[in-house]
C-alpha atoms as a PDB file:
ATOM      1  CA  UNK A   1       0.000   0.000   0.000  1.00  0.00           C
ATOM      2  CA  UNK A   2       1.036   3.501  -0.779  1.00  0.00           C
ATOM      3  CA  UNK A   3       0.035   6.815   0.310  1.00  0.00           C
ATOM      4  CA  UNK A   4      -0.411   9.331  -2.226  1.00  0.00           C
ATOM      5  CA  UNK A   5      -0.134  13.106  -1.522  1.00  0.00           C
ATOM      6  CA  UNK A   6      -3.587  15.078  -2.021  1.00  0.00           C
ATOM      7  CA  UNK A   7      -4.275  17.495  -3.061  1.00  0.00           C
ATOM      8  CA  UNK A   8      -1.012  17.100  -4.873  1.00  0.00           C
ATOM      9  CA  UNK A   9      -2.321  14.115  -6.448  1.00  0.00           C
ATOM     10  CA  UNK A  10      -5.472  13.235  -7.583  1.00  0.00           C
ATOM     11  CA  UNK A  11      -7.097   9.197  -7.777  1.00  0.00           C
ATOM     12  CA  UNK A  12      -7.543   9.319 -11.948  1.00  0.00           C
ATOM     13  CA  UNK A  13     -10.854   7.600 -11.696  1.00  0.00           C
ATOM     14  CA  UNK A  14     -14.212   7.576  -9.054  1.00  0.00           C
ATOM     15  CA  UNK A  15     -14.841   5.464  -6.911  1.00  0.00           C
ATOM     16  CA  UNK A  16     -13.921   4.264  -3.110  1.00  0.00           C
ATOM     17  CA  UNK A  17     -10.436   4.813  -1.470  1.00  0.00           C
ATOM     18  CA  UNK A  18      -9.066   4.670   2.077  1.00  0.00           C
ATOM     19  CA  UNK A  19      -8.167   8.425   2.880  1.00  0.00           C
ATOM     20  CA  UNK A  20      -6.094  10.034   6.136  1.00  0.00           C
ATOM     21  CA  UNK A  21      -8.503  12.850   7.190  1.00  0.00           C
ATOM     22  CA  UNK A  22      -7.802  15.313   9.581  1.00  0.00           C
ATOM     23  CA  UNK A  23     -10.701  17.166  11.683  1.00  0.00           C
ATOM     24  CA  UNK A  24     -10.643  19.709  14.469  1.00  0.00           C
ATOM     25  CA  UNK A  25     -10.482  18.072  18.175  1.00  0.00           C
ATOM     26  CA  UNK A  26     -13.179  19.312  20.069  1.00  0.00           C
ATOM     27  CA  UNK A  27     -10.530  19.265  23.052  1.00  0.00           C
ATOM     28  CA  UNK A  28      -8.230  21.191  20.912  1.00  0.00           C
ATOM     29  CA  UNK A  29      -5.706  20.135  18.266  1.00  0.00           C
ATOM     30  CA  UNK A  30      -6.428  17.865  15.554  1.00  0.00           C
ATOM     31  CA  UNK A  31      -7.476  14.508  15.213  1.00  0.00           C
ATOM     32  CA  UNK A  32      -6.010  12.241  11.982  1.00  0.00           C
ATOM     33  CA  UNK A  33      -8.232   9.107  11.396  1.00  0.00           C
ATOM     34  CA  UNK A  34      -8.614   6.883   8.053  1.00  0.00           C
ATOM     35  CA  UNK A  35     -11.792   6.547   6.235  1.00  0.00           C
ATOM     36  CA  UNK A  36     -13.383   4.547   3.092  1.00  0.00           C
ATOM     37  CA  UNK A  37     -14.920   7.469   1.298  1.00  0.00           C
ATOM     38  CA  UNK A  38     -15.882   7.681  -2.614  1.00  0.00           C
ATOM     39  CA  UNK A  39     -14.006   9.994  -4.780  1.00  0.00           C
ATOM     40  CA  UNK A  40     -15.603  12.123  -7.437  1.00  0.00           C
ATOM     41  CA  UNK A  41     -13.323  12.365 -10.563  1.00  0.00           C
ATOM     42  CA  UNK A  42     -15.624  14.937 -12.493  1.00  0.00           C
ATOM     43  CA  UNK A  43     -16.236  17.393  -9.604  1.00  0.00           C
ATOM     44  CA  UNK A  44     -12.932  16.435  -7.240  1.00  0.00           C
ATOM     45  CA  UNK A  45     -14.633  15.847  -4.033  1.00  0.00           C
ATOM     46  CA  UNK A  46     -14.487  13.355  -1.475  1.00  0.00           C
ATOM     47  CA  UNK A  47     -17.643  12.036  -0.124  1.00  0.00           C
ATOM     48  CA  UNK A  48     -18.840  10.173   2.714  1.00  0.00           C
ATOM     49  CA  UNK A  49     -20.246   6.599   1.821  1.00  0.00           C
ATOM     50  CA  UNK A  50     -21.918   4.066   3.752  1.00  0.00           C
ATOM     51  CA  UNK A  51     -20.666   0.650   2.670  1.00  0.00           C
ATOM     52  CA  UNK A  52     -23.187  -0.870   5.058  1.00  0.00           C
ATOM     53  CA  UNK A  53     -25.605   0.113   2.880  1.00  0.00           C
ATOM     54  CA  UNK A  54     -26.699  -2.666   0.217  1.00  0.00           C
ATOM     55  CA  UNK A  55     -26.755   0.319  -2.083  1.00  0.00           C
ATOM     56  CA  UNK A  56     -23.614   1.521  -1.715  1.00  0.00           C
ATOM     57  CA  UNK A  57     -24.622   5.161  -0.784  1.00  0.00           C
ATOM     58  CA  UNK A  58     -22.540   8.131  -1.652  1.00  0.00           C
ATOM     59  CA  UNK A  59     -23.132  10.697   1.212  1.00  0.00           C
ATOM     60  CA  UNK A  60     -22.382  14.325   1.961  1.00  0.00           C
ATOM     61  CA  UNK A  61     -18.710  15.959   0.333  1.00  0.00           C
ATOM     62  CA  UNK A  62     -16.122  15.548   3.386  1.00  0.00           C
ATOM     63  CA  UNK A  63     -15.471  19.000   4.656  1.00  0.00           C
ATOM     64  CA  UNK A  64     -12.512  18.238   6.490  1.00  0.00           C
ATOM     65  CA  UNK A  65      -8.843  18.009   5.238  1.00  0.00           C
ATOM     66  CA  UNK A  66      -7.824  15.075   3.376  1.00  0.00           C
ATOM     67  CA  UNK A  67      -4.022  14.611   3.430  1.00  0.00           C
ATOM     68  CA  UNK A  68      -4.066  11.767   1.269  1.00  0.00           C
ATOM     69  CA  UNK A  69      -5.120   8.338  -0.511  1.00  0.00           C
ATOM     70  CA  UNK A  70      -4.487   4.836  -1.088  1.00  0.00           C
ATOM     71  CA  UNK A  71      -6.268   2.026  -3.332  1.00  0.00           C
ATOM     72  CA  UNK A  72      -5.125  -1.551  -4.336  1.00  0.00           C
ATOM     73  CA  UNK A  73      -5.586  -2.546  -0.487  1.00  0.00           C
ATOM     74  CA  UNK A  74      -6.167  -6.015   0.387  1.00  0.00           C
ATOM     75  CA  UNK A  75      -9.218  -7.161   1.623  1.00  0.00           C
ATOM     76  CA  UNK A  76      -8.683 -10.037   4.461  1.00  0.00           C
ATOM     77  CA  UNK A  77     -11.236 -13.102   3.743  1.00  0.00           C
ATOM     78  CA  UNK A  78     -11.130 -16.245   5.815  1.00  0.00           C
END
């Protein structure tokens, strides 16, 4: 797996990446989590998605900063 910059670097097609997102702490500071959002190629946002969902469901555009992306992650299966 490999981290790519953003927004230095772009995914080159939609669809669903894990992203390092960074939000305000409501303590103070920041707080850095990952997240499996969908990316928009045509309009370049990120948006929340709930996988749960049999549907798939592409939420609201992530307001918070996204530092960067990774695909080609293995799924674990047993």
């Amino acid at each position: 797996m490999k981290w790519n910059d953003y927004p230095e670097n772009h995914p080159l097609e939609s669809g669903t990446y894990l992203i390092s997102v960074t939000k305000p702490y409501k303590g103070g500071g920041d707080f850095t989590f990952k997240y499996v959002a969908y990316y928009n190629h045509k309009t370049n946002e990120w948006h929340k998605q709930n996988l749960f969902d049999e549907n798939d469901e592409v939420l609201e555009v992530i307001q918070h900063r996204i530092n960067g992306w990774a695909s080609d992650i293995p799924i674990y299966l047993r």
